[in-house]
Protein backbone atom coordinates (compact mmCIF):
# COMPACT_ATOMS: atom_id res chain seq x y z
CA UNK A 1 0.00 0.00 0.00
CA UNK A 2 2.86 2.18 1.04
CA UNK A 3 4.48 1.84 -2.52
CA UNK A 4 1.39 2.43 -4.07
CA UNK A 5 1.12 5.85 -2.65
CA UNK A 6 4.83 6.52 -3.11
CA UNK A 7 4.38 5.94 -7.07
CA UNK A 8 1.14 8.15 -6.66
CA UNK A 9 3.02 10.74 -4.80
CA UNK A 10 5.73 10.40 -7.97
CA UNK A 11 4.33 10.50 -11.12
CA UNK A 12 1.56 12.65 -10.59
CA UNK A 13 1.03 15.32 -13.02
CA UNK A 14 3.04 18.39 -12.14
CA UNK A 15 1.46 20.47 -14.56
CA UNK A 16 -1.56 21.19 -11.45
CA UNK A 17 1.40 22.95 -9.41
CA UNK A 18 1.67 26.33 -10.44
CA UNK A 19 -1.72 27.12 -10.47
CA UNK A 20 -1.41 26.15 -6.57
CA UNK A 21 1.38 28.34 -6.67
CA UNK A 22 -0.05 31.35 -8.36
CA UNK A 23 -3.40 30.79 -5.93
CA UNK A 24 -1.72 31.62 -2.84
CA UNK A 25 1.06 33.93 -4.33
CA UNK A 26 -0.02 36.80 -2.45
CA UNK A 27 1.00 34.81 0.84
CA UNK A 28 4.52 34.93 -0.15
CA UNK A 29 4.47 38.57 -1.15
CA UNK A 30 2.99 40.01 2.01
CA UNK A 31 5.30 40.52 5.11
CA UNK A 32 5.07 37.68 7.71
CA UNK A 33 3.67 38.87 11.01
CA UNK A 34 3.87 36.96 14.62
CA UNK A 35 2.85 37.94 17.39
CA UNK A 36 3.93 36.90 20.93
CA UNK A 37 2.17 37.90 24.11
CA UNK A 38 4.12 37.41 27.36
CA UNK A 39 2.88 36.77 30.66
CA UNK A 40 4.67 40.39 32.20
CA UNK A 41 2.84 42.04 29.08
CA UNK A 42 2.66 46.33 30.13
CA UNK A 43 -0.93 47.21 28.95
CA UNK A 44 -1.33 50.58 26.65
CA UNK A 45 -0.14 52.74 29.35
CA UNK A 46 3.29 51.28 29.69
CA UNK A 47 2.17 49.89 33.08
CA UNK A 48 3.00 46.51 34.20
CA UNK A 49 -0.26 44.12 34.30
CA UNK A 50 -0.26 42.89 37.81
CA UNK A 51 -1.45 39.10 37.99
CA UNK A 52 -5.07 38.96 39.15
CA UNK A 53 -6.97 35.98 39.91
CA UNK A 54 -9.46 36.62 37.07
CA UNK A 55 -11.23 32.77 37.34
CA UNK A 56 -11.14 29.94 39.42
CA UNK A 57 -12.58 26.27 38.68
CA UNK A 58 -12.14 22.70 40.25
CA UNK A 59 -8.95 22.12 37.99
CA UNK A 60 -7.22 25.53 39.15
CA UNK A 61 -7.24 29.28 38.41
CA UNK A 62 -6.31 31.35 35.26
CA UNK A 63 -4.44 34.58 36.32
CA UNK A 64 -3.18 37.22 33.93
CA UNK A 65 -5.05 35.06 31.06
CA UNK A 66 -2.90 32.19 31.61
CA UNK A 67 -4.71 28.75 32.40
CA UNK A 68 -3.16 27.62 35.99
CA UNK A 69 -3.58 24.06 36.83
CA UNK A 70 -3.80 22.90 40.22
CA UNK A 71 -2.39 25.02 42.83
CA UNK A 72 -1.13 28.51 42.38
CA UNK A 73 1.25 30.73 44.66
CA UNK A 74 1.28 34.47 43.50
CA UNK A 75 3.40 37.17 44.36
CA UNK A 76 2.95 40.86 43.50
CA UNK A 77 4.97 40.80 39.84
CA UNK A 78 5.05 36.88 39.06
CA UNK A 79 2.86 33.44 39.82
CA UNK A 80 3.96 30.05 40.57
CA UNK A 81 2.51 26.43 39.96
CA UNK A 82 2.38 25.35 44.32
CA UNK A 83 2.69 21.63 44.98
CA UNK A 84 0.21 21.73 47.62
CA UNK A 85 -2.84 20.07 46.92
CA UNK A 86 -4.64 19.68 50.17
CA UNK A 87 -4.70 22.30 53.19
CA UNK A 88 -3.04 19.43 55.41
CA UNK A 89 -0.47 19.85 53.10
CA UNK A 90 0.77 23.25 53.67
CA UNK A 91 3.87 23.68 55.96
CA UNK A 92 6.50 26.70 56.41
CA UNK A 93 8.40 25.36 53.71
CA UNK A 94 5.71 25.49 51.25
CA UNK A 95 5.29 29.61 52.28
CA UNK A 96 8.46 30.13 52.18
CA UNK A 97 8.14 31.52 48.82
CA UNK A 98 7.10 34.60 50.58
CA UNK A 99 9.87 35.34 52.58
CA UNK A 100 11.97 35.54 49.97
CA UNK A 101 10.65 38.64 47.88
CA UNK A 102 12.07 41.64 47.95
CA UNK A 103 10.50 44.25 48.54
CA UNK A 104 9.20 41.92 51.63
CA UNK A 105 5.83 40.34 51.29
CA UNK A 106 3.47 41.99 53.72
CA UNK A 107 0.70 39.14 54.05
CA UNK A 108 -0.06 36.20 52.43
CA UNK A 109 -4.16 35.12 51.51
CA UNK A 110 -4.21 31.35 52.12
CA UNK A 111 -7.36 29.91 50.10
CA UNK A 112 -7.38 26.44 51.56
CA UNK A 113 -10.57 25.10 48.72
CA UNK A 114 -14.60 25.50 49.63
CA UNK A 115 -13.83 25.72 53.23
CA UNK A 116 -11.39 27.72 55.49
CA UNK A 117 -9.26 24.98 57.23
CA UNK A 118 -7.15 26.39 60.60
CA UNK A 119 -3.43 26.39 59.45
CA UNK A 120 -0.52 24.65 61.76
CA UNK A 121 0.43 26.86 64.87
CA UNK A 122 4.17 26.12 63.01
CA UNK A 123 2.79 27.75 59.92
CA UNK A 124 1.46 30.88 61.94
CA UNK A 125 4.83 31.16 63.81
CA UNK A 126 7.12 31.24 61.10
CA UNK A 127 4.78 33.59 58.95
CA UNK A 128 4.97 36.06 62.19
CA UNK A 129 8.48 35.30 62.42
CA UNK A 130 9.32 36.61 59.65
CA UNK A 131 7.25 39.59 59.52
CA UNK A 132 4.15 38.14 57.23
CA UNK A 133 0.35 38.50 58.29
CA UNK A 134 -1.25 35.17 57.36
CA UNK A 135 -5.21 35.75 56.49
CA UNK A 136 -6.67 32.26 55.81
CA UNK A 137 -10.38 31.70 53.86
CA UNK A 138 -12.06 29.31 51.30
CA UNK A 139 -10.44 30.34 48.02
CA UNK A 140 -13.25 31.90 46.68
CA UNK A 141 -13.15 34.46 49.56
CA UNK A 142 -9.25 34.38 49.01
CA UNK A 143 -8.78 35.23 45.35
CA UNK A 144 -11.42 38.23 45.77
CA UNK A 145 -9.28 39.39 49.03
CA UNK A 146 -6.09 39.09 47.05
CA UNK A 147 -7.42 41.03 44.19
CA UNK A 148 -8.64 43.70 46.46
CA UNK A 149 -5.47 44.27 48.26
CA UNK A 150 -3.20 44.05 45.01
CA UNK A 151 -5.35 46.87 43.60
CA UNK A 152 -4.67 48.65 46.61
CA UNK A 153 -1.36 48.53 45.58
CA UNK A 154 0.04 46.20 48.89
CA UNK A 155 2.46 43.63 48.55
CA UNK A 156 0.49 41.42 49.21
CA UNK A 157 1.09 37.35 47.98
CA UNK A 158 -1.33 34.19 47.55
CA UNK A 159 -1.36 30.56 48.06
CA UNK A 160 -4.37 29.21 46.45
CA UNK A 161 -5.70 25.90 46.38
CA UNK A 162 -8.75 25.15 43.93
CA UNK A 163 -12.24 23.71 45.48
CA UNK A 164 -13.47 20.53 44.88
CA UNK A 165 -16.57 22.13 44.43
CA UNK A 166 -17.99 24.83 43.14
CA UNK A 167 -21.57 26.38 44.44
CA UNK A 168 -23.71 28.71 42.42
């Protein structure tokens, strides 16, 4: 079968190919133009885009128009994918993300899914330790608080985990 379409692929007439040609000619002719969009885009005003939590679902969050999956930690000028998947799951080493911006981080919105789950008194004391209100909620609560506060201009950071439900 193969060598059947080989010989097909061979002797067919040629005569058909500049008329293909000539048909999209104007392709050639016309300058090529791409366009890439990064995520640290500046909209019209020169102004960096900062990266709000603009939907959530089940399967994770989209923020600056980029589809998140899973679990997202932002920061004022850049997001992260964030291992955690449960709120049992998150320790001072998974927030330690936020101790390491500079300028300093000056609270951190915890979404913990479609409930707000208390935190480890070892999570509270190195967040105070290190200077870094901790303000836990269900995400939905969370993403909306972190939006808020980034508007406000704070430096403010988020550790989001997507709900296993969602309710209208």
């Amino acid at each position: 079968m193969a060598a059947v379409c080989a010989r097909r692929l061979l002797f067919t007439n040629t005569r058909s190919l500049p008329l293909v040609y000539r048909r999209f000619s104007n392709i050639e002719k016309e300058s090529p133009q791409t366009t890439v969009k990064f995520v640290t885009d500046n909209d019209e005003g020169g102004k960096e885009i900062p990266p709000y939590v603009t939907k959530y679902s089940t399967q994770g969050f989209r923020v600056k128009n980029v589809k998140v999956f899973g679990s997202v930690a932002i920061i004022p000028d850049n997001f992260f994918h964030w291992k955690v998947q449960r709120p049992e799951e998150i320790s001072p080493e998974s927030l330690s993300l936020f101790t390491l911006t500079d300028p300093p981080t000056e609270i951190v919105v915890v979404g913990t899914g479609e409930k707000i789950v208390r935190l480890s008194p070892k999570v509270y004391k190195y967040m105070k330790e290190n200077r870094i209100l901790l303000e836990v909620q269900d995400t939905k609560n969370a993403a909306a608080t972190f939006n808020f506060m980034l508007e406000e201009g704070r430096l403010v950071g988020a550790a989001l985990i997507p709900p296993l439900t969602i309710k209208d």
